[in-house]
C-alpha atoms as a PDB file:
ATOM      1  CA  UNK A   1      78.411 -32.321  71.403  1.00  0.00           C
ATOM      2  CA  UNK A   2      76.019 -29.391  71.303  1.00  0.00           C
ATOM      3  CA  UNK A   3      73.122 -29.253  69.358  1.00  0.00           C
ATOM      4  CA  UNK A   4      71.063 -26.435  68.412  1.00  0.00           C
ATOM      5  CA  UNK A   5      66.957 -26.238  69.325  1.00  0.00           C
ATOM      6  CA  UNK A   6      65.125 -26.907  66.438  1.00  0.00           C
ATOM      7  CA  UNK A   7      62.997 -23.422  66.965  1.00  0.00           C
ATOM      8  CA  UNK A   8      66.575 -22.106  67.164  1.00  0.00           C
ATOM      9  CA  UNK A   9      67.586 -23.524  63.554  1.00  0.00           C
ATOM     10  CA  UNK A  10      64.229 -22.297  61.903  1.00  0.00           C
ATOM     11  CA  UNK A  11      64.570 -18.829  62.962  1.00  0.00           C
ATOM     12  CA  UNK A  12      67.822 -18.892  62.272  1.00  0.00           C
ATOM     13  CA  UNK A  13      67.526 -20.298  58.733  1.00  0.00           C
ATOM     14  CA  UNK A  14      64.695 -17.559  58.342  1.00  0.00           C
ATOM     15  CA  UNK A  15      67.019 -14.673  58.961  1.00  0.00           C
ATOM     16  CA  UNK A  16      69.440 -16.100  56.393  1.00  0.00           C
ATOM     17  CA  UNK A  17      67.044 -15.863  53.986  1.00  0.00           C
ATOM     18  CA  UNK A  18      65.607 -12.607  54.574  1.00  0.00           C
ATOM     19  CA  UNK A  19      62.673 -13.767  55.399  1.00  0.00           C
ATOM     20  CA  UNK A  20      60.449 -11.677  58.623  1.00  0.00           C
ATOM     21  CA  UNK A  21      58.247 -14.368  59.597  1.00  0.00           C
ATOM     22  CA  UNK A  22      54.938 -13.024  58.318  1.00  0.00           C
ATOM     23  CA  UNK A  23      56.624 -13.436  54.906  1.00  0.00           C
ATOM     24  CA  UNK A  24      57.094 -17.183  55.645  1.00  0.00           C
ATOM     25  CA  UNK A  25      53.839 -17.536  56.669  1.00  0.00           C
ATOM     26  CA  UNK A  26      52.416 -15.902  53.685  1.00  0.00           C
ATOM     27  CA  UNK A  27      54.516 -18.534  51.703  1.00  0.00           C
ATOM     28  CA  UNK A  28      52.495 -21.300  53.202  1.00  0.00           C
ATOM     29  CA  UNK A  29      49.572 -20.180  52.746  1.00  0.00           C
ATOM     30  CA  UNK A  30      49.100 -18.747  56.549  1.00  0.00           C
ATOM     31  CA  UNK A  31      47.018 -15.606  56.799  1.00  0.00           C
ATOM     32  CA  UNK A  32      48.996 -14.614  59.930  1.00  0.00           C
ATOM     33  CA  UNK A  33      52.454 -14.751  61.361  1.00  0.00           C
ATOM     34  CA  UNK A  34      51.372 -16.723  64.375  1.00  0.00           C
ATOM     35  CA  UNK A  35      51.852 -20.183  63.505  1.00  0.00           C
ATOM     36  CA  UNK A  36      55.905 -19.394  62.509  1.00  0.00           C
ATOM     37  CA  UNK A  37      55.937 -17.714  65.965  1.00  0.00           C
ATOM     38  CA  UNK A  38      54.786 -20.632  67.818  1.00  0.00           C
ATOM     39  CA  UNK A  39      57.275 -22.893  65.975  1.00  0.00           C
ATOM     40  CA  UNK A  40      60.421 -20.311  66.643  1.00  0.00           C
ATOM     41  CA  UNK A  41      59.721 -20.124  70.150  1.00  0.00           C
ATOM     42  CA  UNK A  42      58.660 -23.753  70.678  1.00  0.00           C
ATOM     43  CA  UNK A  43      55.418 -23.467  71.616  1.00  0.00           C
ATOM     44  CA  UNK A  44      54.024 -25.882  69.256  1.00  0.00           C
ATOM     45  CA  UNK A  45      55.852 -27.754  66.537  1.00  0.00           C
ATOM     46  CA  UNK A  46      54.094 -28.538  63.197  1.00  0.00           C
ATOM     47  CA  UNK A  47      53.068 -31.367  61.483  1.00  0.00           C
ATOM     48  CA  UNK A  48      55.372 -33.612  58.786  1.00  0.00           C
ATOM     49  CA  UNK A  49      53.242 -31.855  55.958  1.00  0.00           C
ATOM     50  CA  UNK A  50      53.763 -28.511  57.043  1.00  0.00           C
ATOM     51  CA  UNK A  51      57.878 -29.225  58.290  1.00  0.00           C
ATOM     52  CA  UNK A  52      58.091 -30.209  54.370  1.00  0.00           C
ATOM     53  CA  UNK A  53      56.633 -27.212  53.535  1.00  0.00           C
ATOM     54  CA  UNK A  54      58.574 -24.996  55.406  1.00  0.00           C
ATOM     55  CA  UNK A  55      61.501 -26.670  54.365  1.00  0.00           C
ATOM     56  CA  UNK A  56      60.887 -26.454  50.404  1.00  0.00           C
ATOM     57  CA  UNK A  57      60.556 -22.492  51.285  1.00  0.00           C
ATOM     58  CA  UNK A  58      63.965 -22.238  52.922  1.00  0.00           C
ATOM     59  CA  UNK A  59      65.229 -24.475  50.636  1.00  0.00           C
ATOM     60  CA  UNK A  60      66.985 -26.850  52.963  1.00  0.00           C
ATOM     61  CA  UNK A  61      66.293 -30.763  54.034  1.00  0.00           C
ATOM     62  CA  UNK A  62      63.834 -31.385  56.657  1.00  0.00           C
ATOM     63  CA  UNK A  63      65.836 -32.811  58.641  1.00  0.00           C
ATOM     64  CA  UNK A  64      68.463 -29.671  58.298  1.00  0.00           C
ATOM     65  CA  UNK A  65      65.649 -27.848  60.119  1.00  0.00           C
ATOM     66  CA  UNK A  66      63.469 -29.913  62.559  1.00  0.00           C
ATOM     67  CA  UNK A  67      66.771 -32.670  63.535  1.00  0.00           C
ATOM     68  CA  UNK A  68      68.854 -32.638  66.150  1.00  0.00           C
END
């Protein structure tokens, strides 16, 4: 079984929503697009607060985005 990158499944959720990612970040509260960049491309993977958070703005489960 195949599983999808988590970086993959954010950016991809993202798009779905019609979302560019410096209007997620603006959603959280991030003055730049940076910090959404660095998740999608797995450079640095946030922090149970902020995975909720971006979660409740794509309106899926944690664990939809940041799971196996």
């Amino acid at each position: 079984m195949r599983t999808t990158p988590t970086n993959i499944k954010l950016r991809d959720i993202r798009i779905k929503k019609n979302l560019t990612q410096y209007q997620l970040a603006r959603i959280l509260g991030f003055k730049h697009n940076t910090v959404i960049s660095r998740y999608e491309t797995g450079k640095k993977k946030p922090n149970l607060e902020t995975a909720q958070r971006i979660a409740l703005a794509l309106g899926c489960k944690v664990e939809d985005i940041f799971l196996p």
